[in-house]
N, C-alpha and C. Protein backbone atom coordinates (compact mmCIF):
# COMPACT_ATOMS: atom_id res chain seq x y z
N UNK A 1 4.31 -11.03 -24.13
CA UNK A 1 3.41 -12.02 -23.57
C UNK A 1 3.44 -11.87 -22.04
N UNK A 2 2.28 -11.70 -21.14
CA UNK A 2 2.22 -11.55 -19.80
C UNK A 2 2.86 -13.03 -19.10
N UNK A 3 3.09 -13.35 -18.25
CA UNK A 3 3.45 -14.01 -17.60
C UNK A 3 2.07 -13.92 -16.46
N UNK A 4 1.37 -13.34 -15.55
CA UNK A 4 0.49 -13.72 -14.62
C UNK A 4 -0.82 -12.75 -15.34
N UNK A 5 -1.78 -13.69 -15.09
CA UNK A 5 -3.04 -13.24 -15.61
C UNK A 5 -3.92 -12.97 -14.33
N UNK A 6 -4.15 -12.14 -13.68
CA UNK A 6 -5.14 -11.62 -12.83
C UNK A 6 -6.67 -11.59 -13.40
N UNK A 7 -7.48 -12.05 -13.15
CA UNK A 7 -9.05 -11.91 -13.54
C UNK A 7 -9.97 -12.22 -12.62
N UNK A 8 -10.84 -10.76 -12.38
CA UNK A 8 -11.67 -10.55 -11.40
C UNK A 8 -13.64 -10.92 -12.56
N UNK A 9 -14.10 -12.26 -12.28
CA UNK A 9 -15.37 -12.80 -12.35
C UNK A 9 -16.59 -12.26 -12.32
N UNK A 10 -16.34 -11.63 -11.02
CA UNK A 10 -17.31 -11.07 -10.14
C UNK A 10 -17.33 -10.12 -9.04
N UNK A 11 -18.02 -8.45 -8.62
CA UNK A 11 -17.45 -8.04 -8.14
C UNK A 11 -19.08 -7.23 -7.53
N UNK A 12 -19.07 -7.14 -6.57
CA UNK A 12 -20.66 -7.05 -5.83
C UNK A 12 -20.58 -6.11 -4.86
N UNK A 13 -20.68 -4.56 -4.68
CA UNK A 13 -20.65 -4.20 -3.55
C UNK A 13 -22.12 -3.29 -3.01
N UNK A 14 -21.77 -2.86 -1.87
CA UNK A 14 -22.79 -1.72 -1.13
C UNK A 14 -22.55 -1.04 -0.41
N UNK A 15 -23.03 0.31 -0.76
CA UNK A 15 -22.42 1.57 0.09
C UNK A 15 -23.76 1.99 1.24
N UNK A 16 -23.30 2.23 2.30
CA UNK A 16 -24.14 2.99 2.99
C UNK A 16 -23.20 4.48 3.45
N UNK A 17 -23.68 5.61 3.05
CA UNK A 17 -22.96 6.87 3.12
C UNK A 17 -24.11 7.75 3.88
N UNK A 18 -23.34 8.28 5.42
CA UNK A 18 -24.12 9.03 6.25
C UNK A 18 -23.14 10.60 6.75
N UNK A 19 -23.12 11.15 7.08
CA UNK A 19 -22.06 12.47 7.05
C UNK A 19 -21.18 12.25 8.20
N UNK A 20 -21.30 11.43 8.71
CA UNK A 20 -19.75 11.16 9.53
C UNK A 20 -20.29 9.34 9.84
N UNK A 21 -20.22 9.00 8.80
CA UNK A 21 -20.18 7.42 8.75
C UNK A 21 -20.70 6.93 7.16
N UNK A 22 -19.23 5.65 6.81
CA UNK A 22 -19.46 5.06 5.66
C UNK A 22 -19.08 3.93 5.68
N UNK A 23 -19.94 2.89 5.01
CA UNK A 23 -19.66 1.69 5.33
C UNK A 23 -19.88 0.69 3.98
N UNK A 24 -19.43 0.09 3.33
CA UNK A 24 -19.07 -0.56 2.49
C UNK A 24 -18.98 -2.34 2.07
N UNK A 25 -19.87 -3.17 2.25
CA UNK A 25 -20.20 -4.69 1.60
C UNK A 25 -19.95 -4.82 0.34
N UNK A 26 -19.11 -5.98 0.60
CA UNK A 26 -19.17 -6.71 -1.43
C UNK A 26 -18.65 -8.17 -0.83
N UNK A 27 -18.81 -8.38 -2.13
CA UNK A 27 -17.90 -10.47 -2.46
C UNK A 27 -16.97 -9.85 -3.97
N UNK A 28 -15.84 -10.54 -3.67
CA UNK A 28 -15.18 -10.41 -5.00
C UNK A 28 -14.80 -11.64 -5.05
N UNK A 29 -15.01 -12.34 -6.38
CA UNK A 29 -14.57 -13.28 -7.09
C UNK A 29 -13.64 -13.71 -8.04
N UNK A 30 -12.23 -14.40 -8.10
CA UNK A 30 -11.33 -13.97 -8.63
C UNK A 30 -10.48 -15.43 -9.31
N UNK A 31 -9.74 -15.45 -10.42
CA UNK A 31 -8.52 -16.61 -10.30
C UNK A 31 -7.65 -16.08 -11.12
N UNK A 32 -6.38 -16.57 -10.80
CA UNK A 32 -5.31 -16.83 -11.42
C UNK A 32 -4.30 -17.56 -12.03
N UNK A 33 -3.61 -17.28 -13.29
CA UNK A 33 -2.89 -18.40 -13.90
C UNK A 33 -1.54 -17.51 -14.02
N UNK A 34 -0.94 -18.21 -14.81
CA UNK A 34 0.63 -18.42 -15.11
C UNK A 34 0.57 -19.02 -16.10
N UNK A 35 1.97 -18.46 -16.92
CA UNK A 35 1.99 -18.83 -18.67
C UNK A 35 3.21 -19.64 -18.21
N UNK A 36 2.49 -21.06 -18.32
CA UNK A 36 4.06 -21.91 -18.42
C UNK A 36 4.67 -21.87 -20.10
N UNK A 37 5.63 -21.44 -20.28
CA UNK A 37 6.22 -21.65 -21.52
C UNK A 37 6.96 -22.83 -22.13
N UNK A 38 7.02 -23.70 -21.06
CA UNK A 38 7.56 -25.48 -22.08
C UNK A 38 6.33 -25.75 -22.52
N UNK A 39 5.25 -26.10 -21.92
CA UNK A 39 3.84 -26.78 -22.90
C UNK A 39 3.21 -25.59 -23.70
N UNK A 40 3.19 -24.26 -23.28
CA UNK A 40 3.06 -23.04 -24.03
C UNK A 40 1.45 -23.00 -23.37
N UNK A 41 0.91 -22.72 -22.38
CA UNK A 41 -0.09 -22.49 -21.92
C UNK A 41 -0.80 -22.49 -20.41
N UNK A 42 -1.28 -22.00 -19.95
CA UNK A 42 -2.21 -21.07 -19.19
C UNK A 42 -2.60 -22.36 -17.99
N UNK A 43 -1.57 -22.27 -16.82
CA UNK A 43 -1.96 -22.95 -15.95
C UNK A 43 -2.34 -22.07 -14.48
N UNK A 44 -3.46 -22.81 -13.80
CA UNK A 44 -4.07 -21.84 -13.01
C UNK A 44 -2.84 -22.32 -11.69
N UNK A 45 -2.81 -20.73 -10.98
CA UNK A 45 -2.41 -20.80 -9.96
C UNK A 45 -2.77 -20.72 -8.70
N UNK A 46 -3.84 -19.60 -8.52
CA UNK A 46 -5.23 -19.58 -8.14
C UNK A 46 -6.54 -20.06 -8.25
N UNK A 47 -6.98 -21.13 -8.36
CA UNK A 47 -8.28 -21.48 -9.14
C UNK A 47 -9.29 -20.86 -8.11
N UNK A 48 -10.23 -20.68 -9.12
CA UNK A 48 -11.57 -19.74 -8.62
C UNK A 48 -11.73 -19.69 -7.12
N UNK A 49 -12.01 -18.76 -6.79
CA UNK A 49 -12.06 -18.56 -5.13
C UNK A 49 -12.73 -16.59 -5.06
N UNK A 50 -13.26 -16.76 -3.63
CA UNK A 50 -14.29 -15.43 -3.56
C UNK A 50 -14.13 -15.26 -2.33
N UNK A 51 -13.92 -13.76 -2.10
CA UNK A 51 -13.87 -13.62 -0.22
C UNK A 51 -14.87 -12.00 -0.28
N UNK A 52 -15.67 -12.34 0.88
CA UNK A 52 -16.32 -11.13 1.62
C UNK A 52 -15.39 -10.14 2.00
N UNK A 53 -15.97 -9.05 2.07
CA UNK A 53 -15.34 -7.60 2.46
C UNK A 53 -16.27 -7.07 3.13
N UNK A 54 -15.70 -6.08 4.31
CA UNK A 54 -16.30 -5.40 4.32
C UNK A 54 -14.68 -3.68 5.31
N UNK A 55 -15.48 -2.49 4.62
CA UNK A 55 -14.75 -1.32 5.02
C UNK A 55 -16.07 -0.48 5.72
N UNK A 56 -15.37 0.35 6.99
CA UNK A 56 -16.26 1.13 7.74
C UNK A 56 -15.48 2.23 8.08
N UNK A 57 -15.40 3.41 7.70
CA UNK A 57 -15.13 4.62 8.18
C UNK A 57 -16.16 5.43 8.57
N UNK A 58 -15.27 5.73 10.15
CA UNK A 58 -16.87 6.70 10.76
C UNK A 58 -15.94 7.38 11.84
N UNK A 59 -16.17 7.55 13.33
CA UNK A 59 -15.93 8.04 14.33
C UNK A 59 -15.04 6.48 15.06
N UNK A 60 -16.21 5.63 15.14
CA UNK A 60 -15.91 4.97 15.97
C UNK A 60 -16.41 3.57 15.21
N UNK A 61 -15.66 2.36 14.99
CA UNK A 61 -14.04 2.73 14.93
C UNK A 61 -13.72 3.77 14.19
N UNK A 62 -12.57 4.53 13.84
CA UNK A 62 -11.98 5.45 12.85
C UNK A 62 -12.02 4.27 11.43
N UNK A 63 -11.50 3.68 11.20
CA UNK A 63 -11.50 3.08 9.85
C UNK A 63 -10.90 1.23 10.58
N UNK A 64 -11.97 0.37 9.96
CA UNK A 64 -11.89 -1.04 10.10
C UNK A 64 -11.88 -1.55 8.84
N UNK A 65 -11.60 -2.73 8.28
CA UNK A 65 -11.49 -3.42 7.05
C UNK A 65 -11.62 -4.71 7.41
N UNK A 66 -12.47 -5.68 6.97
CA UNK A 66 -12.63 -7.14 7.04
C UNK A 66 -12.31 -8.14 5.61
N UNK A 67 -11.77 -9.28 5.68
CA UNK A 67 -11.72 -9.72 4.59
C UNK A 67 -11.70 -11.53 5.30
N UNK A 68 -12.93 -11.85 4.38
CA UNK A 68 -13.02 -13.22 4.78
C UNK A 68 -13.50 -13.93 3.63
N UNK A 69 -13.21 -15.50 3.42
CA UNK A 69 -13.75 -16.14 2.75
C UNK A 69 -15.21 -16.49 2.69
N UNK A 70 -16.09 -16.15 1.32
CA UNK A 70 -17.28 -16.32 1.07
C UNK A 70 -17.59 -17.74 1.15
N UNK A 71 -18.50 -17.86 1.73
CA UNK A 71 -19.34 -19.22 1.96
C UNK A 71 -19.40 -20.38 0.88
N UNK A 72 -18.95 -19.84 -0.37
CA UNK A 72 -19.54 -20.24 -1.76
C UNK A 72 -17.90 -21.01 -1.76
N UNK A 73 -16.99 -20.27 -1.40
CA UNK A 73 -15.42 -21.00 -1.52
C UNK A 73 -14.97 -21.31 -0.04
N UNK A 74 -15.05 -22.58 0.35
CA UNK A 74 -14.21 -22.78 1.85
C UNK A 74 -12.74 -23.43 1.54
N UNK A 75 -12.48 -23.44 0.38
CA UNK A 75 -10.87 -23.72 0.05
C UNK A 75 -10.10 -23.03 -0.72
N UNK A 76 -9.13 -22.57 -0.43
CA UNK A 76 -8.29 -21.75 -1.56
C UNK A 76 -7.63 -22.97 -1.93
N UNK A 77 -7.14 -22.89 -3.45
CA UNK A 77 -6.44 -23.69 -4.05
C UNK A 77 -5.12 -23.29 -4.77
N UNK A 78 -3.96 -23.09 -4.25
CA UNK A 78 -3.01 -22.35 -5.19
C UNK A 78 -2.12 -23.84 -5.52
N UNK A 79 -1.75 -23.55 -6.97
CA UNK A 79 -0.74 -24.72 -7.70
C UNK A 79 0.56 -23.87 -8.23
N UNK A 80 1.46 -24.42 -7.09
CA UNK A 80 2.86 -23.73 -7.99
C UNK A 80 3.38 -25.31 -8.43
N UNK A 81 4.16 -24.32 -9.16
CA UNK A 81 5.41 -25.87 -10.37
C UNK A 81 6.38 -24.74 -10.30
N UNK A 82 7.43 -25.87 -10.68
CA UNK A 82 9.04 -25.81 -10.59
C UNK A 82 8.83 -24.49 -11.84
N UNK A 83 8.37 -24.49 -12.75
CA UNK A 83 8.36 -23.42 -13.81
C UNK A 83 8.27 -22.12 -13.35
N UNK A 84 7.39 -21.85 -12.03
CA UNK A 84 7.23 -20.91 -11.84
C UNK A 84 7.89 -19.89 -11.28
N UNK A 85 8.55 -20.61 -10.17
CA UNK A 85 9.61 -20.45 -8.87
C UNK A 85 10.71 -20.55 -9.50
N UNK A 86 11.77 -18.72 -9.33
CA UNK A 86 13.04 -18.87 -9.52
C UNK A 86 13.29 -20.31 -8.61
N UNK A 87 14.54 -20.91 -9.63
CA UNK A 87 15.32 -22.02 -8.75
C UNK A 87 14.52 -23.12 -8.57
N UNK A 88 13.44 -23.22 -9.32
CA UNK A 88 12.27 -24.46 -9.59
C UNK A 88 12.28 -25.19 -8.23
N UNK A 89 12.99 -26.82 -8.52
CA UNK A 89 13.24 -27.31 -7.24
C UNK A 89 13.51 -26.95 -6.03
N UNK A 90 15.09 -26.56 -6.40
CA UNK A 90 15.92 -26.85 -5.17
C UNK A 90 14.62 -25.74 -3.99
N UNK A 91 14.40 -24.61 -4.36
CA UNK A 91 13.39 -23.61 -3.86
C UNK A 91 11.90 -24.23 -3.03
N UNK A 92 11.36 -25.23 -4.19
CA UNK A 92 10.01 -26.32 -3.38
C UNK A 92 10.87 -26.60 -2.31
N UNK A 93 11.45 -27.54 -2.54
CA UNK A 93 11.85 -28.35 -1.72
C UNK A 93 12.06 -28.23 -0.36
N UNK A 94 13.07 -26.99 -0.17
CA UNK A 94 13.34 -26.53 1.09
C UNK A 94 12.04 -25.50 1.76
N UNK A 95 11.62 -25.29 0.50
CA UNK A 95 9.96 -24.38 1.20
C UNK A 95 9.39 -25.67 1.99
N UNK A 96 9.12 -26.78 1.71
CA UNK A 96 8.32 -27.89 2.11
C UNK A 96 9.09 -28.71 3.09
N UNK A 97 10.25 -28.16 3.78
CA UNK A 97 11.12 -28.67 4.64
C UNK A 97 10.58 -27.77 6.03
């Protein structure tokens, strides 16, 4: 049984390819869960969320990479629980200290 479920929604890109320049647009759309095993089911850890990209290899710059949140998601939402995190508590706790 997996323990983290990765699942990509949606995945959108565009190439522009020239002989010494390439450049690359998309949105990827994505969420994630976690198999809590006391209730026996599939809690998100990631809930749905989408970020812009973009990659440019050419001369100038030599190679750039952008990654930003898509317009469509202005909040990431991650949910951890004590289940998840070696050391459950004591671990929150002092993270949130």
């Amino acid at each position: 049984m997996p323990v983290f479920e990765f699942k990509i929604t949606e995945i959108l890109a565009n190439m522009l390819k020239l002989p010494n320049y390439m450049n690359i647009k998309g949105t990827i759309i994505f969420h994630c869960s976690y198999f809590n095993s006391l209730p026996s089911k599939w809690e998100p850890v990631i809930e749905k969320w989408g970020a812009d990209f973009e990659l440019a290899n050419g001369e100038n710059p030599k190679t750039a990479f952008s990654l930003v949140t898509n317009q469509n998601f202005n909040t990431l939402n991650l949910n951890i629980s004590e289940q998840m995190v070696p050391g459950g508590p004591f671990f929150l706790k002092n993270l949130l200290l």
